[in-house]
PDB file of N, CA and C in Angstrom:
ATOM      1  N   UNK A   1     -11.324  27.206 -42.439  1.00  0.00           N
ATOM      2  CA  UNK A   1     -11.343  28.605 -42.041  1.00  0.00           C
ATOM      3  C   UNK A   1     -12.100  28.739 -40.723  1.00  0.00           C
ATOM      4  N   UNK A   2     -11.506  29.789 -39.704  1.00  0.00           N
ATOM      5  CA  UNK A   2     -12.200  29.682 -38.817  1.00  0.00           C
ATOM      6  C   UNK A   2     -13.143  30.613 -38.551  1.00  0.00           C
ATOM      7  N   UNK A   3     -13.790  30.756 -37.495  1.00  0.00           N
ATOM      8  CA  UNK A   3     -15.312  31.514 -37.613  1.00  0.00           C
ATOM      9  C   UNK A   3     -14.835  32.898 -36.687  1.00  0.00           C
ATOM     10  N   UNK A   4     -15.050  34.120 -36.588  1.00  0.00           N
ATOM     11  CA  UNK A   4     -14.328  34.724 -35.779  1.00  0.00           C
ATOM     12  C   UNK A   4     -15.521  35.611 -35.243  1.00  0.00           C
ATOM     13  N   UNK A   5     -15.388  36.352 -34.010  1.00  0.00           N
ATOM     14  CA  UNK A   5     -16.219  37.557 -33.886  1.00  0.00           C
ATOM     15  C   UNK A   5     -15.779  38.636 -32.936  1.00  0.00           C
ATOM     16  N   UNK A   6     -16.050  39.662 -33.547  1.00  0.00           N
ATOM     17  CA  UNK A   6     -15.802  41.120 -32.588  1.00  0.00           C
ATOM     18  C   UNK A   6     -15.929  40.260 -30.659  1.00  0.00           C
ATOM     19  N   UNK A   7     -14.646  40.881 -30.491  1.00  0.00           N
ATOM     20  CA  UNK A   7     -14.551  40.604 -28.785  1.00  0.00           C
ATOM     21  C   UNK A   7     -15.378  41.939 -27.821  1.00  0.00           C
ATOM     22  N   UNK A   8     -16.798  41.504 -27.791  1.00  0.00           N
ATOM     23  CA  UNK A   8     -17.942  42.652 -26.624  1.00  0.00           C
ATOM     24  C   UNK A   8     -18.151  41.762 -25.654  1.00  0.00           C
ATOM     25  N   UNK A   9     -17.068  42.007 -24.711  1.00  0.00           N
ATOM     26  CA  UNK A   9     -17.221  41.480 -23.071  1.00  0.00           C
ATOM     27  C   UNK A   9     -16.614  42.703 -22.315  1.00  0.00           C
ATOM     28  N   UNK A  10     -17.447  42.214 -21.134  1.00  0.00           N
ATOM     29  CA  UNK A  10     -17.125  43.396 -19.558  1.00  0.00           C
ATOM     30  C   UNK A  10     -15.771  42.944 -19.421  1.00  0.00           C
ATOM     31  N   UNK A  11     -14.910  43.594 -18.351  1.00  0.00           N
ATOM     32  CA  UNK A  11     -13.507  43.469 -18.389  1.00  0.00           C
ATOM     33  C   UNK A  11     -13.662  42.528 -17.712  1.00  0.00           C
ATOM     34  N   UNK A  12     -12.949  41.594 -18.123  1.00  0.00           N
ATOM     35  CA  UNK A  12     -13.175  40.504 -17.269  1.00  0.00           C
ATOM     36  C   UNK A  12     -11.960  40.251 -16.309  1.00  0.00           C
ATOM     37  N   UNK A  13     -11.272  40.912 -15.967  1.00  0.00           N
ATOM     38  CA  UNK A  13     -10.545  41.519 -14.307  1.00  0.00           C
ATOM     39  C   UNK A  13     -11.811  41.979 -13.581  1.00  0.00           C
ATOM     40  N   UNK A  14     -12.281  42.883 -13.752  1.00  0.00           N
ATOM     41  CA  UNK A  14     -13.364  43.151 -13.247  1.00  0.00           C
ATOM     42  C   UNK A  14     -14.876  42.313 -12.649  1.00  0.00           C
ATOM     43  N   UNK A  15     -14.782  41.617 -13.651  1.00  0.00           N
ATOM     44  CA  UNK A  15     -15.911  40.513 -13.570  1.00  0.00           C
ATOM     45  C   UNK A  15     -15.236  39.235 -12.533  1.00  0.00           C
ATOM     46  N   UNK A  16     -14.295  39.373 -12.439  1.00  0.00           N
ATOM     47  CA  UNK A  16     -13.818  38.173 -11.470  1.00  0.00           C
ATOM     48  C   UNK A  16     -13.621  38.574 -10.198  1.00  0.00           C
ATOM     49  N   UNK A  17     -13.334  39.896 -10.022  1.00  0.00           N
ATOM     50  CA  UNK A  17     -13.285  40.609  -8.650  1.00  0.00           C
ATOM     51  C   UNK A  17     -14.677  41.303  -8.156  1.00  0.00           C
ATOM     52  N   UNK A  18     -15.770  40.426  -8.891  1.00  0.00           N
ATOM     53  CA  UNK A  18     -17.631  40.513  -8.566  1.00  0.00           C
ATOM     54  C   UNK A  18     -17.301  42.010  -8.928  1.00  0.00           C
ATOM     55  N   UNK A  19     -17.099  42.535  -9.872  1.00  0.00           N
ATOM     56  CA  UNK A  19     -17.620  44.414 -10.364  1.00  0.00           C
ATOM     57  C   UNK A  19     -18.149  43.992 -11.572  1.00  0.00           C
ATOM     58  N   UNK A  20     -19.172  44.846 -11.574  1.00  0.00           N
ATOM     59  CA  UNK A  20     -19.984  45.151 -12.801  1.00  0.00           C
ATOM     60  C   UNK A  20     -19.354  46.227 -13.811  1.00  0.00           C
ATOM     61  N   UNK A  21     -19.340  45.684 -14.914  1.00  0.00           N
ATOM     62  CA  UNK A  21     -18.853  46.898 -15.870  1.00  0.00           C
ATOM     63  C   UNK A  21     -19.498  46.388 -17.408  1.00  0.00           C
ATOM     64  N   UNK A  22     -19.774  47.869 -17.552  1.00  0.00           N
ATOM     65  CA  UNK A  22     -20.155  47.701 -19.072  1.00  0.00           C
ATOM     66  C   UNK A  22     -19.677  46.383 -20.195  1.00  0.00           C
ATOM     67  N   UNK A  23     -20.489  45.567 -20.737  1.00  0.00           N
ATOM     68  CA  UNK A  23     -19.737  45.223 -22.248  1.00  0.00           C
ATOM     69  C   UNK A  23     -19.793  45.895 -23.175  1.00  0.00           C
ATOM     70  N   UNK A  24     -18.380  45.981 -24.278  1.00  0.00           N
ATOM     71  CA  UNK A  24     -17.466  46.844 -24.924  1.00  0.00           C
ATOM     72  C   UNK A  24     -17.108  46.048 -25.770  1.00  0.00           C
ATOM     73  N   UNK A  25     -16.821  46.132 -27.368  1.00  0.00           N
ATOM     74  CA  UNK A  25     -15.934  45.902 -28.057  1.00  0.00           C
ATOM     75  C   UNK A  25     -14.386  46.580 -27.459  1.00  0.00           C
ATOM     76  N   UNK A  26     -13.375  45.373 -27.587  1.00  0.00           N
ATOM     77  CA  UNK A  26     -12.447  45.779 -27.254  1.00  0.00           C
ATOM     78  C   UNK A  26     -11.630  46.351 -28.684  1.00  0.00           C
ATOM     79  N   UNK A  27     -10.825  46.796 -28.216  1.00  0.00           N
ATOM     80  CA  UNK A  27      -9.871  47.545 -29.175  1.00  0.00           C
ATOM     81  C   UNK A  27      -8.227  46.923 -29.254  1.00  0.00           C
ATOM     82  N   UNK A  28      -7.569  47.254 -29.677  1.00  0.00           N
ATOM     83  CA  UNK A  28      -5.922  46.786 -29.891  1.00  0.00           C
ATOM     84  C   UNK A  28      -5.485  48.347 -29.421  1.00  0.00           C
ATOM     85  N   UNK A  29      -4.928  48.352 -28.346  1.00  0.00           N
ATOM     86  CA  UNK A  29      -4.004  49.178 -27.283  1.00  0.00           C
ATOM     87  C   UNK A  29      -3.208  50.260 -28.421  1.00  0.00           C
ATOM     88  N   UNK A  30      -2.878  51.618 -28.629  1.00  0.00           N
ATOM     89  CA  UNK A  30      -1.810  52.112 -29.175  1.00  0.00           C
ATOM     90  C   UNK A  30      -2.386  52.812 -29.900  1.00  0.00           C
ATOM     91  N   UNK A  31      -1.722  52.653 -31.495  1.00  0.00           N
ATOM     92  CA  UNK A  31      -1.887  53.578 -32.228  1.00  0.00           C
ATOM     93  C   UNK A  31      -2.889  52.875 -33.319  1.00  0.00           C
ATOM     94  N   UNK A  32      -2.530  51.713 -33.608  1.00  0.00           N
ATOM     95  CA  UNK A  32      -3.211  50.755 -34.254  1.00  0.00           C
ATOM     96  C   UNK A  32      -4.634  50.591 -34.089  1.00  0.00           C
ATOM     97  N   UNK A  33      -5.706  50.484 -32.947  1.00  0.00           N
ATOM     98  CA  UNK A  33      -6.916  50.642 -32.730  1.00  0.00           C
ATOM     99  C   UNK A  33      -7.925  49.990 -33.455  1.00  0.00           C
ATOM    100  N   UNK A  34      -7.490  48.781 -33.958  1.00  0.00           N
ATOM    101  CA  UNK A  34      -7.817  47.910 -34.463  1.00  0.00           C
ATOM    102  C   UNK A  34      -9.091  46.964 -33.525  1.00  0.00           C
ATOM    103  N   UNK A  35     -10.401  46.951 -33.981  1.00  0.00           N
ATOM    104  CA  UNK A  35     -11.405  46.133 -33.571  1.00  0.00           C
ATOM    105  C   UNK A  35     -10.332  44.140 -33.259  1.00  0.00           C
ATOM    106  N   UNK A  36     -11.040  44.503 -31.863  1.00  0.00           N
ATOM    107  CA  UNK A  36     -10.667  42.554 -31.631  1.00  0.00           C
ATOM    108  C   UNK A  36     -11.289  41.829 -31.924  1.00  0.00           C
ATOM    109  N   UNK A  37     -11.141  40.946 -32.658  1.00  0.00           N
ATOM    110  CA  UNK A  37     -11.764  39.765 -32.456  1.00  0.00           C
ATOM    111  C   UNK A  37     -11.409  37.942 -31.985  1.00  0.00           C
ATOM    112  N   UNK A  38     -12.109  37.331 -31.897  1.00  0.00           N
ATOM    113  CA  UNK A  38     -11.783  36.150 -31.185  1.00  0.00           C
ATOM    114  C   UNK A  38     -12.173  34.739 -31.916  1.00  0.00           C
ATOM    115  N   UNK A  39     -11.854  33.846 -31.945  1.00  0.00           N
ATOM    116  CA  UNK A  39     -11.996  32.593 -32.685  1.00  0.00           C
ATOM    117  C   UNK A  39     -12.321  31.423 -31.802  1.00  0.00           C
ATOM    118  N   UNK A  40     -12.675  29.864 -32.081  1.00  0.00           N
ATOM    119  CA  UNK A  40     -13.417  29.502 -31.737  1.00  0.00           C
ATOM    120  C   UNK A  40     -12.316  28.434 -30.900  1.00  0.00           C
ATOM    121  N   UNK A  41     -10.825  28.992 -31.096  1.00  0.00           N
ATOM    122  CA  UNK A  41      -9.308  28.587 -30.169  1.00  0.00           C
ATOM    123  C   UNK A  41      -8.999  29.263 -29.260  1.00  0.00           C
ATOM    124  N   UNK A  42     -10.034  30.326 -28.868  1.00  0.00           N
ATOM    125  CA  UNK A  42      -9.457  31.546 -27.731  1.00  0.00           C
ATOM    126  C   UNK A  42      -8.368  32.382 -28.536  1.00  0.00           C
ATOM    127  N   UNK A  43      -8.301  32.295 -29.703  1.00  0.00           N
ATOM    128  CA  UNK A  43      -7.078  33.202 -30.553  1.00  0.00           C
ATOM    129  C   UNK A  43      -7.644  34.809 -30.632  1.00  0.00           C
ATOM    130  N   UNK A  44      -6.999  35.890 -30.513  1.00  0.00           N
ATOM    131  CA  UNK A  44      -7.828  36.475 -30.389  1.00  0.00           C
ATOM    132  C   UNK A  44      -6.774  37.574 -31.827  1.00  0.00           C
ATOM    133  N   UNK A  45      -7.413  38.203 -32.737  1.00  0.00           N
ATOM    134  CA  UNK A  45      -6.565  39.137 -33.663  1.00  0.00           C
ATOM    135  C   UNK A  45      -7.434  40.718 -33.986  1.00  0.00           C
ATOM    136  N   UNK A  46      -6.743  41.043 -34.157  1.00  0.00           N
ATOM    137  CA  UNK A  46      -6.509  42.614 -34.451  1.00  0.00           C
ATOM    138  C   UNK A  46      -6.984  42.827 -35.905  1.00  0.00           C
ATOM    139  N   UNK A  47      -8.287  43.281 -36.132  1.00  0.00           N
ATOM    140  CA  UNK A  47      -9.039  43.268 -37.466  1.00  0.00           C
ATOM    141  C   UNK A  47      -8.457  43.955 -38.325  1.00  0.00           C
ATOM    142  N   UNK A  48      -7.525  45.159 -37.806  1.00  0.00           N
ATOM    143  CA  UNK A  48      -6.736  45.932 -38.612  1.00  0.00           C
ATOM    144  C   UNK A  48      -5.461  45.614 -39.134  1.00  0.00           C
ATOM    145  N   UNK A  49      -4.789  45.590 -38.094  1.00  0.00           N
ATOM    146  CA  UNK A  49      -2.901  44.979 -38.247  1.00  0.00           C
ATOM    147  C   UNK A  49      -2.944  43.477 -38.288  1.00  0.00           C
ATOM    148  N   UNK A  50      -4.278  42.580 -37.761  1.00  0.00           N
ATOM    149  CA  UNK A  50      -3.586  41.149 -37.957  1.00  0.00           C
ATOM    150  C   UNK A  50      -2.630  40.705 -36.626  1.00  0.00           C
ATOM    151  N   UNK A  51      -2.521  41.075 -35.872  1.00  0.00           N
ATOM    152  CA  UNK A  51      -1.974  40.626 -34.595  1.00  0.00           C
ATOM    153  C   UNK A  51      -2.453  39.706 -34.058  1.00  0.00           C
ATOM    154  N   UNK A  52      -2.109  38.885 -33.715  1.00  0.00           N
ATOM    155  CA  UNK A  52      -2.742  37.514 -32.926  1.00  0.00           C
ATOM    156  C   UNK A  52      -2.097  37.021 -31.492  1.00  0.00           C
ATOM    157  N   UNK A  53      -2.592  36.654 -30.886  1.00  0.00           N
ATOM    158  CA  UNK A  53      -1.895  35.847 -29.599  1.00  0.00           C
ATOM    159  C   UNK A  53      -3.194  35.346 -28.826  1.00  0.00           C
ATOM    160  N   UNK A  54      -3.041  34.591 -28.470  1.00  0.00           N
ATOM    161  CA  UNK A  54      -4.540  33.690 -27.149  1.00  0.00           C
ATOM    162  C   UNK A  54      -5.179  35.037 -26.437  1.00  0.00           C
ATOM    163  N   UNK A  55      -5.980  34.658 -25.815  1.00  0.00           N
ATOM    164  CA  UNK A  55      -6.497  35.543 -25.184  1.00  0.00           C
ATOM    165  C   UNK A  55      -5.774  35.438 -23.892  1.00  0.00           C
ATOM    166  N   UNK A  56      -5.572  34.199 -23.328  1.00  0.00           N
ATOM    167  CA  UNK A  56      -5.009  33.742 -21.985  1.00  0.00           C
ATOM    168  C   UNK A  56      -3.256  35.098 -21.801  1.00  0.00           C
ATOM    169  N   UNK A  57      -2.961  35.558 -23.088  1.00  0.00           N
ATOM    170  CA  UNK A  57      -2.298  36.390 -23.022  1.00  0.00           C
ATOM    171  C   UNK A  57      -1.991  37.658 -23.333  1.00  0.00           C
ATOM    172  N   UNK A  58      -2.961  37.820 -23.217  1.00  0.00           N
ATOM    173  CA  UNK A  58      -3.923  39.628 -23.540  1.00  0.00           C
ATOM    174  C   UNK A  58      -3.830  40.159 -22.006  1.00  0.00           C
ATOM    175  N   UNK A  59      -3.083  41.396 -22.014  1.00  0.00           N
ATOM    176  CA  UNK A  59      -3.520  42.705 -21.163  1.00  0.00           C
ATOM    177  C   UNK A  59      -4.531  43.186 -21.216  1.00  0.00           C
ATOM    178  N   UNK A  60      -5.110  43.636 -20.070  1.00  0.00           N
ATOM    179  CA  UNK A  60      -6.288  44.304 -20.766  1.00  0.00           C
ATOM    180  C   UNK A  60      -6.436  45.934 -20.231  1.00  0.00           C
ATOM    181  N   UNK A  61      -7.025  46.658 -20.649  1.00  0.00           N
ATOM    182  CA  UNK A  61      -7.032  47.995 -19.741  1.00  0.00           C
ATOM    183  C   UNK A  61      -8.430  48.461 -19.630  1.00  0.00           C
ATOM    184  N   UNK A  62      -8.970  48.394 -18.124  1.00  0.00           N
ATOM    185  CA  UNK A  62      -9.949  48.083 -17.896  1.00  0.00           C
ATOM    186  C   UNK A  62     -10.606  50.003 -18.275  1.00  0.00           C
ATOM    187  N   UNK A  63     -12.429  49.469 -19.263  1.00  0.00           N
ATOM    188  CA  UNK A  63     -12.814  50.870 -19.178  1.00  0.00           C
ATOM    189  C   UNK A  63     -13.438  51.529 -17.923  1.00  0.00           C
ATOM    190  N   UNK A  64     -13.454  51.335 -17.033  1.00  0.00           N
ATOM    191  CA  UNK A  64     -13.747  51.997 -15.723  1.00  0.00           C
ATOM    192  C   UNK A  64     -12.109  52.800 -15.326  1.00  0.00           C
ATOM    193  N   UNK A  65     -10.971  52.340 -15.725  1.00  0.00           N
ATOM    194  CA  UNK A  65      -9.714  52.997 -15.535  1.00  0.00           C
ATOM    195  C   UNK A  65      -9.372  52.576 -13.744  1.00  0.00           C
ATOM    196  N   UNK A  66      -9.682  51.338 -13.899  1.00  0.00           N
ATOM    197  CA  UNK A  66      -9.589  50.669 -12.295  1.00  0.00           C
ATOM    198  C   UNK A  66      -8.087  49.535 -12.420  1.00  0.00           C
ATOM    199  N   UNK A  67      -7.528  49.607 -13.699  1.00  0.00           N
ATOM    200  CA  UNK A  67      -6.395  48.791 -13.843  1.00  0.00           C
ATOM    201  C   UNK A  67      -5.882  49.046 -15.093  1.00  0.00           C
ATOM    202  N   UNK A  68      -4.641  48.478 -15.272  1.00  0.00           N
ATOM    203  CA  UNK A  68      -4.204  49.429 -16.798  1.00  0.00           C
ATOM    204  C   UNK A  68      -3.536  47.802 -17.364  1.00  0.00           C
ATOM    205  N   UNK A  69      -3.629  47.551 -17.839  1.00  0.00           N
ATOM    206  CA  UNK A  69      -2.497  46.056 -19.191  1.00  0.00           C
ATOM    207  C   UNK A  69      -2.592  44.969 -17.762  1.00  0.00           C
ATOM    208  N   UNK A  70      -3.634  44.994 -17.065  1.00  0.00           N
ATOM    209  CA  UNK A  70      -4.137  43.706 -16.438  1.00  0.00           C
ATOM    210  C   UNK A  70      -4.103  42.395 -16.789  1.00  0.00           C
ATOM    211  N   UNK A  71      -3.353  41.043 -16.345  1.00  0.00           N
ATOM    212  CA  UNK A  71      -3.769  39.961 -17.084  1.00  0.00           C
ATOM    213  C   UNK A  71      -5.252  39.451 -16.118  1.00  0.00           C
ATOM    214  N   UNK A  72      -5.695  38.668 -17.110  1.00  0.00           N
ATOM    215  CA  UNK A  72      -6.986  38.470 -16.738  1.00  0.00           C
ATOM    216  C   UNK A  72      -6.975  36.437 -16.556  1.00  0.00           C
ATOM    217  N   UNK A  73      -7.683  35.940 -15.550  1.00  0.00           N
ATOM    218  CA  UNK A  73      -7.879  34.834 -15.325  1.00  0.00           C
ATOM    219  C   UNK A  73      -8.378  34.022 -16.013  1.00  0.00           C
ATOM    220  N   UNK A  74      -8.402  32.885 -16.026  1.00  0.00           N
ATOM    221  CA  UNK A  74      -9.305  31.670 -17.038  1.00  0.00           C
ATOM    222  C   UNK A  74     -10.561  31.917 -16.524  1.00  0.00           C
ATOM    223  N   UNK A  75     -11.334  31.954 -15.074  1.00  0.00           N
ATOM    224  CA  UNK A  75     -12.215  32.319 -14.599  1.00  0.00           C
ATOM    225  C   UNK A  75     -12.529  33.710 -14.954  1.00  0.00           C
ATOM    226  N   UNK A  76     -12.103  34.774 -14.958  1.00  0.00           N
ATOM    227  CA  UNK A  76     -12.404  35.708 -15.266  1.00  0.00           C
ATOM    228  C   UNK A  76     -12.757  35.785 -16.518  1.00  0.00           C
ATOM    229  N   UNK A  77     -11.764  35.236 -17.643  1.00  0.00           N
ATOM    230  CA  UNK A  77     -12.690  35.493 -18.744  1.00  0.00           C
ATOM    231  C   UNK A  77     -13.396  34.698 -19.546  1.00  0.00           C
ATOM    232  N   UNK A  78     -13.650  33.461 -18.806  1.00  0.00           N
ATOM    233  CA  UNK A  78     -15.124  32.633 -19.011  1.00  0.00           C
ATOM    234  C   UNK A  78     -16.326  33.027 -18.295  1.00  0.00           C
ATOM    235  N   UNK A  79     -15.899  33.726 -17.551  1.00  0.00           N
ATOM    236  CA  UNK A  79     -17.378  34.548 -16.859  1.00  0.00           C
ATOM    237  C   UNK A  79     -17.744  35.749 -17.710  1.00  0.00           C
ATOM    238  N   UNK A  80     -16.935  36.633 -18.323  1.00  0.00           N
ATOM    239  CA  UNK A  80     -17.256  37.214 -19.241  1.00  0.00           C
ATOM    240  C   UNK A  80     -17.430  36.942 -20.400  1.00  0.00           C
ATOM    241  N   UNK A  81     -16.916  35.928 -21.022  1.00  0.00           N
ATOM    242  CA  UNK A  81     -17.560  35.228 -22.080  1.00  0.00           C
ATOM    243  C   UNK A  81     -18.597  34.289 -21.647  1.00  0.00           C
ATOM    244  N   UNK A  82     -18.517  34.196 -20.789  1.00  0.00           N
ATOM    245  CA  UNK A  82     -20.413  33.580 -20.983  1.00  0.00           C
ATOM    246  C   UNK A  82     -21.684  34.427 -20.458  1.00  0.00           C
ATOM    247  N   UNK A  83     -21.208  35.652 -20.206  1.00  0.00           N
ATOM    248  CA  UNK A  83     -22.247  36.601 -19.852  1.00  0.00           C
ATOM    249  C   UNK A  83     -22.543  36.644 -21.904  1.00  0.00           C
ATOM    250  N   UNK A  84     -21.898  37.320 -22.490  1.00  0.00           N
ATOM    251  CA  UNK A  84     -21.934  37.561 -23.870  1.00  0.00           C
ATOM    252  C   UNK A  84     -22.604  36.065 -24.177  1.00  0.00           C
ATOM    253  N   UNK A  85     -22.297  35.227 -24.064  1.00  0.00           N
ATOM    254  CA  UNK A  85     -23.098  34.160 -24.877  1.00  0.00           C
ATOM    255  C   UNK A  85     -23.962  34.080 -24.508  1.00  0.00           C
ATOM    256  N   UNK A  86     -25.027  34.706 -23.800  1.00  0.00           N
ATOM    257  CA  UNK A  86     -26.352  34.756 -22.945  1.00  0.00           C
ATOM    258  C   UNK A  86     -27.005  35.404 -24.818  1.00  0.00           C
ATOM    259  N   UNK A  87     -26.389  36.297 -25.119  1.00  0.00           N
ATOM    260  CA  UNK A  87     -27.189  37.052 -25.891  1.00  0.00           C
ATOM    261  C   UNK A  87     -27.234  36.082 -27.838  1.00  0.00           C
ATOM    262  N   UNK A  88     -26.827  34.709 -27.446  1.00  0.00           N
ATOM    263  CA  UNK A  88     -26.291  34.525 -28.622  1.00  0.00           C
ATOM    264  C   UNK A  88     -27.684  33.295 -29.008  1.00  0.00           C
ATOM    265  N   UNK A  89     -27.620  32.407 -30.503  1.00  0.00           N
ATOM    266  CA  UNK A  89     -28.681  31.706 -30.324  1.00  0.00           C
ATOM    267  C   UNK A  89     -28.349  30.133 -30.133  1.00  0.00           C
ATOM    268  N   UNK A  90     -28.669  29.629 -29.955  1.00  0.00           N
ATOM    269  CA  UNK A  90     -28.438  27.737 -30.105  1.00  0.00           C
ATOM    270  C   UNK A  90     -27.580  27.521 -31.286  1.00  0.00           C
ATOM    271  N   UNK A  91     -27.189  28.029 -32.303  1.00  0.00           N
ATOM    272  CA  UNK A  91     -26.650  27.425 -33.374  1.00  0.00           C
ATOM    273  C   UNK A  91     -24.882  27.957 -33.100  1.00  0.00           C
ATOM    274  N   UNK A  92     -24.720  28.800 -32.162  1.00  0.00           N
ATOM    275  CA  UNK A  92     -23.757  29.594 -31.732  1.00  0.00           C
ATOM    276  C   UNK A  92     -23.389  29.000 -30.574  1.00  0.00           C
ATOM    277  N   UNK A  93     -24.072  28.357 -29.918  1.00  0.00           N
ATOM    278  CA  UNK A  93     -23.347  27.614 -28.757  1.00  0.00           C
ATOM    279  C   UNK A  93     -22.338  27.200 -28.466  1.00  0.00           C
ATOM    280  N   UNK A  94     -22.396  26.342 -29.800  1.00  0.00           N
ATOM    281  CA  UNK A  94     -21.284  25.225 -29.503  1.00  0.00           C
ATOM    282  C   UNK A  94     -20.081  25.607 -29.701  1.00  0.00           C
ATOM    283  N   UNK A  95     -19.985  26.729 -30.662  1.00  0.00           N
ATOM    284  CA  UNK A  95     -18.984  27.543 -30.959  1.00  0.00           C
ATOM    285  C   UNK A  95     -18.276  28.500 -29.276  1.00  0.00           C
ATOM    286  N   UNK A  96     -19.040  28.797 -28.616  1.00  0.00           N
ATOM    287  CA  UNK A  96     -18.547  29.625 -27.359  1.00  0.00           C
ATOM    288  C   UNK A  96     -18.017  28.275 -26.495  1.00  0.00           C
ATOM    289  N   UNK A  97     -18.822  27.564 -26.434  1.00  0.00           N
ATOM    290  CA  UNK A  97     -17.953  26.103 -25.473  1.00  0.00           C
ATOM    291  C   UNK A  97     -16.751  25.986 -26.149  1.00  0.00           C
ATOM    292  N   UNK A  98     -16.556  25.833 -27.117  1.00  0.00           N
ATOM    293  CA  UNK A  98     -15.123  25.603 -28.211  1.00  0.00           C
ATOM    294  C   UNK A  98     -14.235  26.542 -27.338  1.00  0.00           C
ATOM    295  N   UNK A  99     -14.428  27.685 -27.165  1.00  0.00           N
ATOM    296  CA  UNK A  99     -14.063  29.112 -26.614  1.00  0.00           C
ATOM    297  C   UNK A  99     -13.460  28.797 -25.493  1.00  0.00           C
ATOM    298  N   UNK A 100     -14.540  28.342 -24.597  1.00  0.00           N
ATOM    299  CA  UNK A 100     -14.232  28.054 -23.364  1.00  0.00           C
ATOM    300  C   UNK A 100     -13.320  26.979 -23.287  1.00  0.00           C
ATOM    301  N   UNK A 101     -13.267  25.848 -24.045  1.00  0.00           N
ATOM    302  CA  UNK A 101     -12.580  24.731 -23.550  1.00  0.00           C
ATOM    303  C   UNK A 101     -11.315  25.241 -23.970  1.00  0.00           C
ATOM    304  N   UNK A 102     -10.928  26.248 -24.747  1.00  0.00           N
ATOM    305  CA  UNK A 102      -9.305  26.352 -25.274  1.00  0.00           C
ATOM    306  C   UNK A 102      -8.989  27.455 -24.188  1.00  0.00           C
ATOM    307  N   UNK A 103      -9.167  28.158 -23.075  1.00  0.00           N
ATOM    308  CA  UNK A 103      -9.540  29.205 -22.030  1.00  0.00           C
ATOM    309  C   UNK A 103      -7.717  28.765 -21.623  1.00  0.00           C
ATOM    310  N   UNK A 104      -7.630  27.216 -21.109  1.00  0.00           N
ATOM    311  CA  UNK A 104      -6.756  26.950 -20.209  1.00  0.00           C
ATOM    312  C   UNK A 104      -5.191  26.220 -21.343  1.00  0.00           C
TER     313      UNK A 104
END
């Protein structure tokens, strides 16, 4: 079983084009509004409906309203996932590298 957790990163379009923006739990787009979360494959699913797909293929819609179903970079969103792993402890590490190495 894999280990999963709520997706709270800055937009990471944003974060790659050097802007600062809030971190956010993201949401699932629509009507559904389902909390994201992410796994330790870059898989990322929909806590409500169960939707899944990589992250590498996630739109995103940035909350500053500076881009709308944006794809976001491997750089971009390892810079935002490793801002978030700043806040995490040593036993969680190894789990966000996991993260990162499935990025590409």
């Amino acid at each position: 079983m894999s280990y999963k957790i709520d997706l709270y990163i800055a937009c990471p379009i944003c974060v790659s084009s050097g802007r600062n923006t809030i971190r956010q739990y993201w949401t699932h787009h629509g009507a559904c509004g389902g909390i994201l979360c992410i796994d330790e494959n870059a898989i990322i699913e929909c806590r409500k409906c169960h939707k899944k797909a990589h992250i590498k293929d996630m739109r995103f819609i940035c909350p500053d309203d500076l881009h709308h179903f944006g794809k976001a970079s491997s750089a971009g969103l390892a810079e935002a996932l490793s801002c978030s792993a700043q806040m995490v402890n040593a036993s969680v590490m190894s789990w966000f590298i996991s993260v990162i190495k499935h990025l590409d």
